[in-house]
Protein backbone atom coordinates (compact mmCIF):
# COMPACT_ATOMS: atom_id res chain seq x y z
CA UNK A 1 130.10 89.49 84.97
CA UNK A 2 129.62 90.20 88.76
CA UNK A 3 129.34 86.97 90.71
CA UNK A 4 126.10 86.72 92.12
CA UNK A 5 126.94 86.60 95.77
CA UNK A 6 128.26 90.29 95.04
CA UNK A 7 125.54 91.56 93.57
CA UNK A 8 123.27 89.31 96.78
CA UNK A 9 125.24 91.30 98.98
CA UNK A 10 125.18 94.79 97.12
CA UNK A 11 121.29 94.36 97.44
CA UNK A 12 121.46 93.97 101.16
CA UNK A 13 121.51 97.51 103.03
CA UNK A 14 124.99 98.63 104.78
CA UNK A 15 123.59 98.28 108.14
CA UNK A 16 123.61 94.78 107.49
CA UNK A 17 126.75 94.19 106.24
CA UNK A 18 128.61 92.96 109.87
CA UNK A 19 125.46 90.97 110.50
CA UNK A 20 125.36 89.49 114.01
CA UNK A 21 126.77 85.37 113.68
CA UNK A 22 122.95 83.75 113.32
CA UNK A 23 121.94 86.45 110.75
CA UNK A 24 125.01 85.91 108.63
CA UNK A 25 124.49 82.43 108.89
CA UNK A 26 121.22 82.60 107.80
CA UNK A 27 121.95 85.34 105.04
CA UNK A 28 124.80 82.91 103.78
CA UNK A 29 122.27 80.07 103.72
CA UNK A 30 119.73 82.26 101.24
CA UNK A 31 122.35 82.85 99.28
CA UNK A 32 123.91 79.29 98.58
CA UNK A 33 119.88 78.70 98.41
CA UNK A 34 119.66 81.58 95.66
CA UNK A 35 122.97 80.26 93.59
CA UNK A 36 121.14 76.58 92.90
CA UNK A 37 117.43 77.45 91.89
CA UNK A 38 116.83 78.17 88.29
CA UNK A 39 115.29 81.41 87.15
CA UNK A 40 111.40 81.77 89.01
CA UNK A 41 108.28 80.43 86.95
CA UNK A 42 105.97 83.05 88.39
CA UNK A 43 106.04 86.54 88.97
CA UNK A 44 103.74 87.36 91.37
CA UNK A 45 103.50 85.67 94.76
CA UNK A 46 100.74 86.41 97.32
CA UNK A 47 101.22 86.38 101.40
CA UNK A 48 98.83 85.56 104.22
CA UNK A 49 101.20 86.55 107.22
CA UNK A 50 99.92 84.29 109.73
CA UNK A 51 101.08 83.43 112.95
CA UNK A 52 102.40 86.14 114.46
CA UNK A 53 100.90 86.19 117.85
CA UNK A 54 101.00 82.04 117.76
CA UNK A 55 104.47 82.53 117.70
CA UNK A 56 104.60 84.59 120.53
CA UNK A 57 102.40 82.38 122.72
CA UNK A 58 104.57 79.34 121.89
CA UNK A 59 107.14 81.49 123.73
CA UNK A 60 105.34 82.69 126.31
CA UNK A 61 105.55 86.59 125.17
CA UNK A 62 103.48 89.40 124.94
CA UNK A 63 101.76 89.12 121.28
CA UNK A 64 102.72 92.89 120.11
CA UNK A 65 106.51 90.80 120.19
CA UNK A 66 105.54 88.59 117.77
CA UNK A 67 104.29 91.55 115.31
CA UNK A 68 107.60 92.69 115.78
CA UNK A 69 109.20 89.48 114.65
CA UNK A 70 107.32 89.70 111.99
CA UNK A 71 107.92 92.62 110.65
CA UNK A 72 112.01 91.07 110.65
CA UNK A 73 110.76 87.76 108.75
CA UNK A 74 108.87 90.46 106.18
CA UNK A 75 112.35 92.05 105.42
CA UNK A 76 114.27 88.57 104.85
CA UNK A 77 111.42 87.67 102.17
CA UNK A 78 111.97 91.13 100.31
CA UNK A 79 115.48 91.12 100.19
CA UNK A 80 115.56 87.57 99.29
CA UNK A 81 112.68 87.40 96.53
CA UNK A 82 114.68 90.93 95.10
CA UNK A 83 117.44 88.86 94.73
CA UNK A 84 115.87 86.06 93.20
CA UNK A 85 114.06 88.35 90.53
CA UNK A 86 110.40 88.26 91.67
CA UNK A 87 108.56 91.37 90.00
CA UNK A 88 105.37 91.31 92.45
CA UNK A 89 104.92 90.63 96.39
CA UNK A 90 102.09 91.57 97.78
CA UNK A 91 101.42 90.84 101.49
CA UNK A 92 98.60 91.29 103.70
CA UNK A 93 99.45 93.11 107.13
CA UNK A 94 95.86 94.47 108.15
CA UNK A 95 92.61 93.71 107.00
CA UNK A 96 89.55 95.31 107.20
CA UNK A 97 87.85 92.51 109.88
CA UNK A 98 91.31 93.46 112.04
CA UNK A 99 89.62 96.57 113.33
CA UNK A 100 87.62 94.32 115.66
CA UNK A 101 90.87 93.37 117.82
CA UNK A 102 91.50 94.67 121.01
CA UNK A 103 92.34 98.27 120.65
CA UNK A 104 95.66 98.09 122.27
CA UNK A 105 96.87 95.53 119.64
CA UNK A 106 95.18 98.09 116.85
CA UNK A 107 97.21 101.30 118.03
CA UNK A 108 100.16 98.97 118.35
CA UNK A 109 100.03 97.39 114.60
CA UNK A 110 99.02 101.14 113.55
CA UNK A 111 102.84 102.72 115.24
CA UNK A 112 104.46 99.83 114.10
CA UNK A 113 103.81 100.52 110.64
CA UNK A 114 104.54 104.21 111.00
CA UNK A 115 107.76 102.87 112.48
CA UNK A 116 108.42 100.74 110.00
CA UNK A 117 108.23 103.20 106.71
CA UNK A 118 109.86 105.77 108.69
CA UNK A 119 113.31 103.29 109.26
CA UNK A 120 112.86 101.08 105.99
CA UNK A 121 112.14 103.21 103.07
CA UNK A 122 115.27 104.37 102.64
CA UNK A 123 116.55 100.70 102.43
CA UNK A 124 113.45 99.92 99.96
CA UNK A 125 115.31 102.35 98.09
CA UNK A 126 118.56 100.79 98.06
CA UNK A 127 117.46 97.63 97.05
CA UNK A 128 115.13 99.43 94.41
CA UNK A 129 112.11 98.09 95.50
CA UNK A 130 108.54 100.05 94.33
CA UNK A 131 106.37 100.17 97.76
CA UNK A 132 102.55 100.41 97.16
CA UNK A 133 99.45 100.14 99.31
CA UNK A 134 96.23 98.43 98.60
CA UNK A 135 93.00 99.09 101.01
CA UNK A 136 91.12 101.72 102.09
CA UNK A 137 93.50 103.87 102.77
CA UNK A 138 91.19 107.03 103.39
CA UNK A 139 90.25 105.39 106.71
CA UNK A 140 93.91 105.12 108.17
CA UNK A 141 94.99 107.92 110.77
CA UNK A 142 96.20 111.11 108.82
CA UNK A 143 100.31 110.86 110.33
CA UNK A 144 100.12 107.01 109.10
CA UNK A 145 98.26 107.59 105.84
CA UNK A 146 100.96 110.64 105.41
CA UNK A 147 103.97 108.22 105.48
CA UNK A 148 102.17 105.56 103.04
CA UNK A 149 101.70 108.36 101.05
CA UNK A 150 105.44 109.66 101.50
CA UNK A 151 106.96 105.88 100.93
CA UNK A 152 105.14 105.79 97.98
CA UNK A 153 106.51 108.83 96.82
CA UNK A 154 109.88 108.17 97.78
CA UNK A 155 110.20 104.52 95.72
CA UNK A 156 107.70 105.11 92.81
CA UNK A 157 110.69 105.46 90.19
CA UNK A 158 112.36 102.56 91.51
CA UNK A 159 112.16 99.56 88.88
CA UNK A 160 113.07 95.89 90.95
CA UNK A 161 110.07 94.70 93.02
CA UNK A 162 107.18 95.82 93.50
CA UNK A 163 106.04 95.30 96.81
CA UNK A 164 102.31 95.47 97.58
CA UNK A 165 101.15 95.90 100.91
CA UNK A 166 97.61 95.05 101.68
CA UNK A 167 96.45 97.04 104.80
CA UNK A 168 93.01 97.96 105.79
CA UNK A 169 92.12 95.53 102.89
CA UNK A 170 89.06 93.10 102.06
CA UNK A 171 88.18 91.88 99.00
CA UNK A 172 84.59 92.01 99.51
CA UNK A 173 84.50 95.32 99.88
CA UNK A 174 87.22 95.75 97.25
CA UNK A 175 84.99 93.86 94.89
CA UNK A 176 81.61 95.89 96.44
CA UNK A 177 83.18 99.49 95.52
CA UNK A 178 84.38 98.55 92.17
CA UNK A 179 80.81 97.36 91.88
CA UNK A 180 79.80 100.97 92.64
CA UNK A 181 81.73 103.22 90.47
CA UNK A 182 81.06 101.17 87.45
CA UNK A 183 77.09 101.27 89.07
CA UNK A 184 78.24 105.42 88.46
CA UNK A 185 79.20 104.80 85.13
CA UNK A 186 76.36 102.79 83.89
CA UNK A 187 74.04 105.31 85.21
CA UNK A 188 76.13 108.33 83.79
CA UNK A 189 75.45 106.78 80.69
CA UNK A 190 79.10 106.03 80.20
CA UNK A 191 79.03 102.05 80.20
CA UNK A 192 76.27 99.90 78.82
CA UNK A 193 75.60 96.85 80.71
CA UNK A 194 76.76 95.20 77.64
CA UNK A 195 80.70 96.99 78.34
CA UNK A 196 80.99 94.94 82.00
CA UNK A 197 83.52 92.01 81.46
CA UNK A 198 85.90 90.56 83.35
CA UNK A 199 88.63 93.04 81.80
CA UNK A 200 86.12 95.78 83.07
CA UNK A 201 86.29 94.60 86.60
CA UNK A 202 89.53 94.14 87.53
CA UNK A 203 90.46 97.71 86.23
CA UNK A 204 88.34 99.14 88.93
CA UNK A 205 90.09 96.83 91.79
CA UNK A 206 93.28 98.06 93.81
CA UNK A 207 95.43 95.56 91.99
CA UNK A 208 94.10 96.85 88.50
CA UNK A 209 97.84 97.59 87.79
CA UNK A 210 99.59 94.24 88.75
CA UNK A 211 99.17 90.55 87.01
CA UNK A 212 97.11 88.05 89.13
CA UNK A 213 98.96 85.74 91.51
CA UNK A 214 100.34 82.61 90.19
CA UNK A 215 101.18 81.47 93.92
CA UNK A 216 99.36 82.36 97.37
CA UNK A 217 101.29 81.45 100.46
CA UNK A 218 99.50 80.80 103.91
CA UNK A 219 101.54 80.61 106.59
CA UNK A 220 100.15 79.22 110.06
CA UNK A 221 98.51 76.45 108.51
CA UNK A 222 95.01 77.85 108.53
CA UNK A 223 93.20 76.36 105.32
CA UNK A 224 91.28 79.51 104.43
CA UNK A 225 91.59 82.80 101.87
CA UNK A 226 90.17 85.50 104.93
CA UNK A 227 88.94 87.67 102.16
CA UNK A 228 92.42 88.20 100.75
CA UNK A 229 92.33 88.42 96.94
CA UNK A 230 89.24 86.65 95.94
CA UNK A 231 88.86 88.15 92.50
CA UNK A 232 92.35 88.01 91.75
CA UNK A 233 93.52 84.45 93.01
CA UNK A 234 90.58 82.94 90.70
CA UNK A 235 93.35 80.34 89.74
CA UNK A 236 96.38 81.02 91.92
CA UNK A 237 97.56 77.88 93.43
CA UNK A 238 97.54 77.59 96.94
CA UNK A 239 100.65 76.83 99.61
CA UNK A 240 99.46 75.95 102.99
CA UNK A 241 102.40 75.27 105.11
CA UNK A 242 102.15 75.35 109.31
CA UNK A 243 105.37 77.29 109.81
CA UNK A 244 104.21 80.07 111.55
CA UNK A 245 105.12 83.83 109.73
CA UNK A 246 107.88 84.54 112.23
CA UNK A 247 109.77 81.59 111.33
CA UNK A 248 108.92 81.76 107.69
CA UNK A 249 112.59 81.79 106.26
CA UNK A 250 113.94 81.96 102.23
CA UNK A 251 114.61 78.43 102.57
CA UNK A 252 111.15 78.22 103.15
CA UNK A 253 109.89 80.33 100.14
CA UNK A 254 112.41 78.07 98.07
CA UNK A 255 110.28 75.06 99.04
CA UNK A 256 107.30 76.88 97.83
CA UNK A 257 109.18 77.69 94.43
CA UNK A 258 109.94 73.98 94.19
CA UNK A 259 106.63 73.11 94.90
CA UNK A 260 104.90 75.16 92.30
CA UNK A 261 107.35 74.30 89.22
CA UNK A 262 105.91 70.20 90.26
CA UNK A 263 102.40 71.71 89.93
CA UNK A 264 100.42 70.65 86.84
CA UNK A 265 98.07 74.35 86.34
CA UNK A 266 94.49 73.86 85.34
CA UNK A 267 92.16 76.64 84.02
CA UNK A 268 88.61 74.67 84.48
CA UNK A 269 88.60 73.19 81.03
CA UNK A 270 91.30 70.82 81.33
């Protein structure tokens, strides 16, 4: 059987492989991270990316850097929760309130993603990692709604991860459309009243496909859900912890891990 550092480092993409000294340093430490934890008790972990533009004012940079940064912490987490054998990720990079920021942040967060599923799709690939969008994507400009639709395309046979990525997203008005088309089928005479269950509802949200989150992860420290999920993280524990996304690290996910297999999980009736 292969040893698993060879199979870490036939997951990680060929442009990687001579790694500048900190990277490979902090590649080699995920992977001596990855050898000791036992298989994951979850499979589907939630992100709140927070903390990008803290980061950069910390630093004393312009805020689009931090963005940047952490579009490079996104890429560590994927490659490292491949490795570990996570089925679902699903992080939110743009919600539907983030349309209120100053436009020049907007257009930038808009080309970065354009940017960043023109140069990483292929290496999505690679590591065989499924790439789908939640949101309203209808309201996205038509070049970067093409390459969502293209990524999509590209990785939709792949079978490791499944990365979700939640952009132009809010669960309210997630929750408030699936309202409406089952409003449509009650109407059409269709659905009874009777037919609406919990079951019923979640098949008309944009994660109808995917397992609810065992685990949310905040980074930032903010103590809040920002209308990420609400339906779906009914009973998904909660990690707060103040490291800002940027820094966010697979040690740090690790600790997470760790944290939820000390959990006791309650359902309400318990």
């Amino acid at each position: 059987m292969a040893s698993l550092e060879n199979v870490y480092m036939a997951l990680m993409p060929k442009r990687f492989a001579k790694a500048a000294p900190r990277e490979q340093k902090a590649s080699q430490a995920s992977l001596n991270t990855t050898q000791t934890v036992d298989p994951l008790p979850l499979q589907h972990v939630a992100v709140i990316m927070d903390g990008n533009r803290r980061w950069a004012d910390k630093r004393g940079v312009p805020r689009l850097l931090g963005h940047k940064e952490g579009v490079k912490s996104l890429k560590r987490l994927v490659r490292h929760v491949g490795a570990l054998g996570l089925k679902y990720l699903t992080v939110y990079a743009f919600s539907s309130e983030n349309w209120q920021r100053s436009k020049e942040e907007v257009n930038y967060l808009l080309e970065l993603f354009a940017t960043v599923l023109t140069d990483e799709v292929g290496e999505l690939c690679e590591n065989n990692v499924k790439l789908s969008f939640i949101g309203k994507l209808d309201q996205m400009p038509p070049k970067l709604r093409s390459k969502i639709e293209r990524g999509m395309e590209k990785t939709k046979n792949n079978t490791g991860l499944a990365l979700q990525v939640a952009i132009n997203y809010g669960s309210r008005l997630e929750i408030t459309e699936a309202v409406r088309r089952i409003s449509k089928e009650v109407a059409a005479g269709a659905l009874t009243p009777e037919q609406i269950s919990e079951e019923l509802i979640s098949s008309y949200l944009y994660t109808s496909s995917l397992p609810d989150p065992e685990m949310m992860i905040r980074t930032g420290g903010e103590m809040r859900l920002s209308n990420y999920l609400l339906w779906q993280a009914a009973y998904t524990e909660l990690y707060i912890t103040e490291v800002l996304w940027p820094e966010f690290t697979p040690e740090e996910f690790d600790k997470s891990i760790e944290e939820f297999r000390a959990r006791e999980r309650r359902y309400g009736g318990d």
